[in-house]
Protein backbone atom coordinates (compact mmCIF):
# COMPACT_ATOMS: atom_id res chain seq x y z
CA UNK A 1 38.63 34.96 63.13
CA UNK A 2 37.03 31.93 61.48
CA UNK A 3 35.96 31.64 58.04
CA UNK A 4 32.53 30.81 59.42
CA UNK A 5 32.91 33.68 61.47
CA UNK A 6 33.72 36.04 58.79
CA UNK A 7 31.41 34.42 56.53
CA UNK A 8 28.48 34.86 58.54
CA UNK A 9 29.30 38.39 59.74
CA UNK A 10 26.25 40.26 59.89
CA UNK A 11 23.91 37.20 58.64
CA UNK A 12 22.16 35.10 60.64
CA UNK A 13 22.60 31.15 60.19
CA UNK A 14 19.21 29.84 58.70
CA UNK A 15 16.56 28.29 60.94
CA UNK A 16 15.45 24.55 60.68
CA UNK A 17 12.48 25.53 59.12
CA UNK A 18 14.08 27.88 55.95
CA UNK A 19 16.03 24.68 55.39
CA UNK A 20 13.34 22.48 55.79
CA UNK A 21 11.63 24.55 53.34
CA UNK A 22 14.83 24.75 50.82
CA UNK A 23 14.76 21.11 50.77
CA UNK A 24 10.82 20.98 49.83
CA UNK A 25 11.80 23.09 46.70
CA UNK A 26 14.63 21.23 45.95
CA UNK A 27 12.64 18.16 45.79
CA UNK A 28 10.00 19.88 44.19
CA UNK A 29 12.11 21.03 41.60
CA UNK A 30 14.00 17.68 40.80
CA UNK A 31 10.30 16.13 40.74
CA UNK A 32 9.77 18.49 38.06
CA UNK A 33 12.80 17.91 36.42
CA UNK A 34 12.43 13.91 36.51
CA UNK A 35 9.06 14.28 35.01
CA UNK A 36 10.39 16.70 32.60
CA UNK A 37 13.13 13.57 31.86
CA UNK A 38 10.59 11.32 31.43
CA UNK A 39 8.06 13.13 29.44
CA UNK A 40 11.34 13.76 27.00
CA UNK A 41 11.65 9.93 27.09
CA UNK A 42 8.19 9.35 25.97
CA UNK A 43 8.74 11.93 22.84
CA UNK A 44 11.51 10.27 21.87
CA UNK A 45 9.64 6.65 21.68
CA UNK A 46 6.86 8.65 19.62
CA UNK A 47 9.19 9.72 17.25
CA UNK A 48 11.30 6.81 16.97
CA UNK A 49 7.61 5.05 16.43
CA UNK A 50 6.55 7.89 14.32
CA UNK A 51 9.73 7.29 12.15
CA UNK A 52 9.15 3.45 12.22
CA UNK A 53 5.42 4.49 10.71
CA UNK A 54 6.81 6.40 7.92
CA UNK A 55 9.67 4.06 6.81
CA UNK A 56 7.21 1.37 6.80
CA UNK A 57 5.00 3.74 4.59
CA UNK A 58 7.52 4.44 2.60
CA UNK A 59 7.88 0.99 1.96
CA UNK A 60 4.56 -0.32 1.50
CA UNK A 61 4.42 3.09 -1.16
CA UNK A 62 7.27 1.71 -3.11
CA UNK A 63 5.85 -1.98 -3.23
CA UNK A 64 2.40 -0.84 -4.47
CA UNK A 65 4.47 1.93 -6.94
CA UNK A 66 5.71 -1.59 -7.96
CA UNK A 67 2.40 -3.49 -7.83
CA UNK A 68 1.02 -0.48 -9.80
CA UNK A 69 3.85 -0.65 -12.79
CA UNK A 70 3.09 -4.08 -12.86
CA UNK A 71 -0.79 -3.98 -13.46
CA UNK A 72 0.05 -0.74 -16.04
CA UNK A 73 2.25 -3.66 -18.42
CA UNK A 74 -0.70 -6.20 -17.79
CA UNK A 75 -3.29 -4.01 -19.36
CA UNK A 76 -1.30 -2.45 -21.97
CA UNK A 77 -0.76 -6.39 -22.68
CA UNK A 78 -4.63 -7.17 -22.41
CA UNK A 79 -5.04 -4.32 -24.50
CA UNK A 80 -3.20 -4.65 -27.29
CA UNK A 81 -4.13 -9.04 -27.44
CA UNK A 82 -8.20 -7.24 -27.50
CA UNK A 83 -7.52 -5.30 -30.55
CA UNK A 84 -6.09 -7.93 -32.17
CA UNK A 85 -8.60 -10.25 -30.96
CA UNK A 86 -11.27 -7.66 -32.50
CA UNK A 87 -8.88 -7.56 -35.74
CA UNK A 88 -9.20 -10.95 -36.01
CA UNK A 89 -13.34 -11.24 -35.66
CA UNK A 90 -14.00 -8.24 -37.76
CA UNK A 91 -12.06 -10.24 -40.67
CA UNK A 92 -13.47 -13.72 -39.93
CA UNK A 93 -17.46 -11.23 -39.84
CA UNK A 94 -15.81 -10.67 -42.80
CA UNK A 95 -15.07 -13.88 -43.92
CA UNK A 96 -18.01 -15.02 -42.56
CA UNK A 97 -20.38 -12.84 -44.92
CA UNK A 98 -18.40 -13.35 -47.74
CA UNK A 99 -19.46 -16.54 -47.59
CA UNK A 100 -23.10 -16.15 -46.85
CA UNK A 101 -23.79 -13.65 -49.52
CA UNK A 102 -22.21 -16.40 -52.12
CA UNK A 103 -24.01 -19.10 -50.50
CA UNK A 104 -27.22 -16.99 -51.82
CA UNK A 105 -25.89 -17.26 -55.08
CA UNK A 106 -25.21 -20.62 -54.89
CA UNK A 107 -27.41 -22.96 -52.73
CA UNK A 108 -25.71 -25.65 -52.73
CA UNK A 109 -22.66 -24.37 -50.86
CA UNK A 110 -25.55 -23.51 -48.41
CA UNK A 111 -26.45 -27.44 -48.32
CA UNK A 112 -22.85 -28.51 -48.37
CA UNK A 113 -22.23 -26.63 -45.08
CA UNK A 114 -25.38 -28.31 -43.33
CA UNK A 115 -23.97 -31.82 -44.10
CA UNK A 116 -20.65 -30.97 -42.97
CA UNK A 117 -22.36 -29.78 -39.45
CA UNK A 118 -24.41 -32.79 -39.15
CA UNK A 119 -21.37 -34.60 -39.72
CA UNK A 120 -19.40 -33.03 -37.36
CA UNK A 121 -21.76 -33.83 -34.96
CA UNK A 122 -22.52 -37.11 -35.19
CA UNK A 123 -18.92 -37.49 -34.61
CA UNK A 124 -19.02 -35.45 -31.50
CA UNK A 125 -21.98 -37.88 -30.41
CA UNK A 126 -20.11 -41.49 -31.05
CA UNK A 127 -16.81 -39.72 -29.53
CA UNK A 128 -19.08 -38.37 -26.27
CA UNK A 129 -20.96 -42.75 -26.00
């Protein structure tokens, strides 16, 4: 006896057609299976993109964390030069009335002060010809 024989004892050999339609589902299936495949591939460029994305956020996050730090010393700067600057007119206000109220005492400091102005600009206006 063959092994074919013994094989196929008591089972019939397939007909074209349940062969025909094995092969349909095997196609079918590695359709399936290729579109599966491909629809895997396609993930996998999201994420790799999707990764891309967030490195590059991560990046731009730590430049402006840098920008940020930056602006922060710039107005503590700007700050502090304003209170001095503020320091500085409050004492020349100061200064300033000091010298007006003692003006009122005296009137000819108050005189004094207008000549000096004139002169200064007359020199301004030869300089400026």
């Amino acid at each position: 006896m063959s092994d074919r024989s013994a094989n196929n004892a008591g089972h019939a050999e397939p007909s074209y057609s349940e062969v025909d339609v094995a092969t349909r589902r095997l196609m079918a299936a590695l359709d399936a299976l290729e579109s599966a495949v491909e629809r895997r591939r396609e993930a996998d460029r999201d994420e790799n993109e999707l990764a891309s994305r967030i490195q590059a956020l991560g990046a731009d996050r730590s430049r402006l964390a840098d920008e940020l730090d930056g602006s922060l010393v710039k107005s503590r700067r700007l700050e502090r030069a304003n209170r001095e600057i503020a320091e500085r007119l409050d004492a020349a206000i100061g200064t300033i009335r000091a010298v007006l109220d003692a003006g009122e005492e005296s009137p000819g400091l108050e005189s004094a002060l207008a000549e000096e102005d004139e002169a200064n600009e007359d020199e301004e206006d030869s300089e400026g010809s």
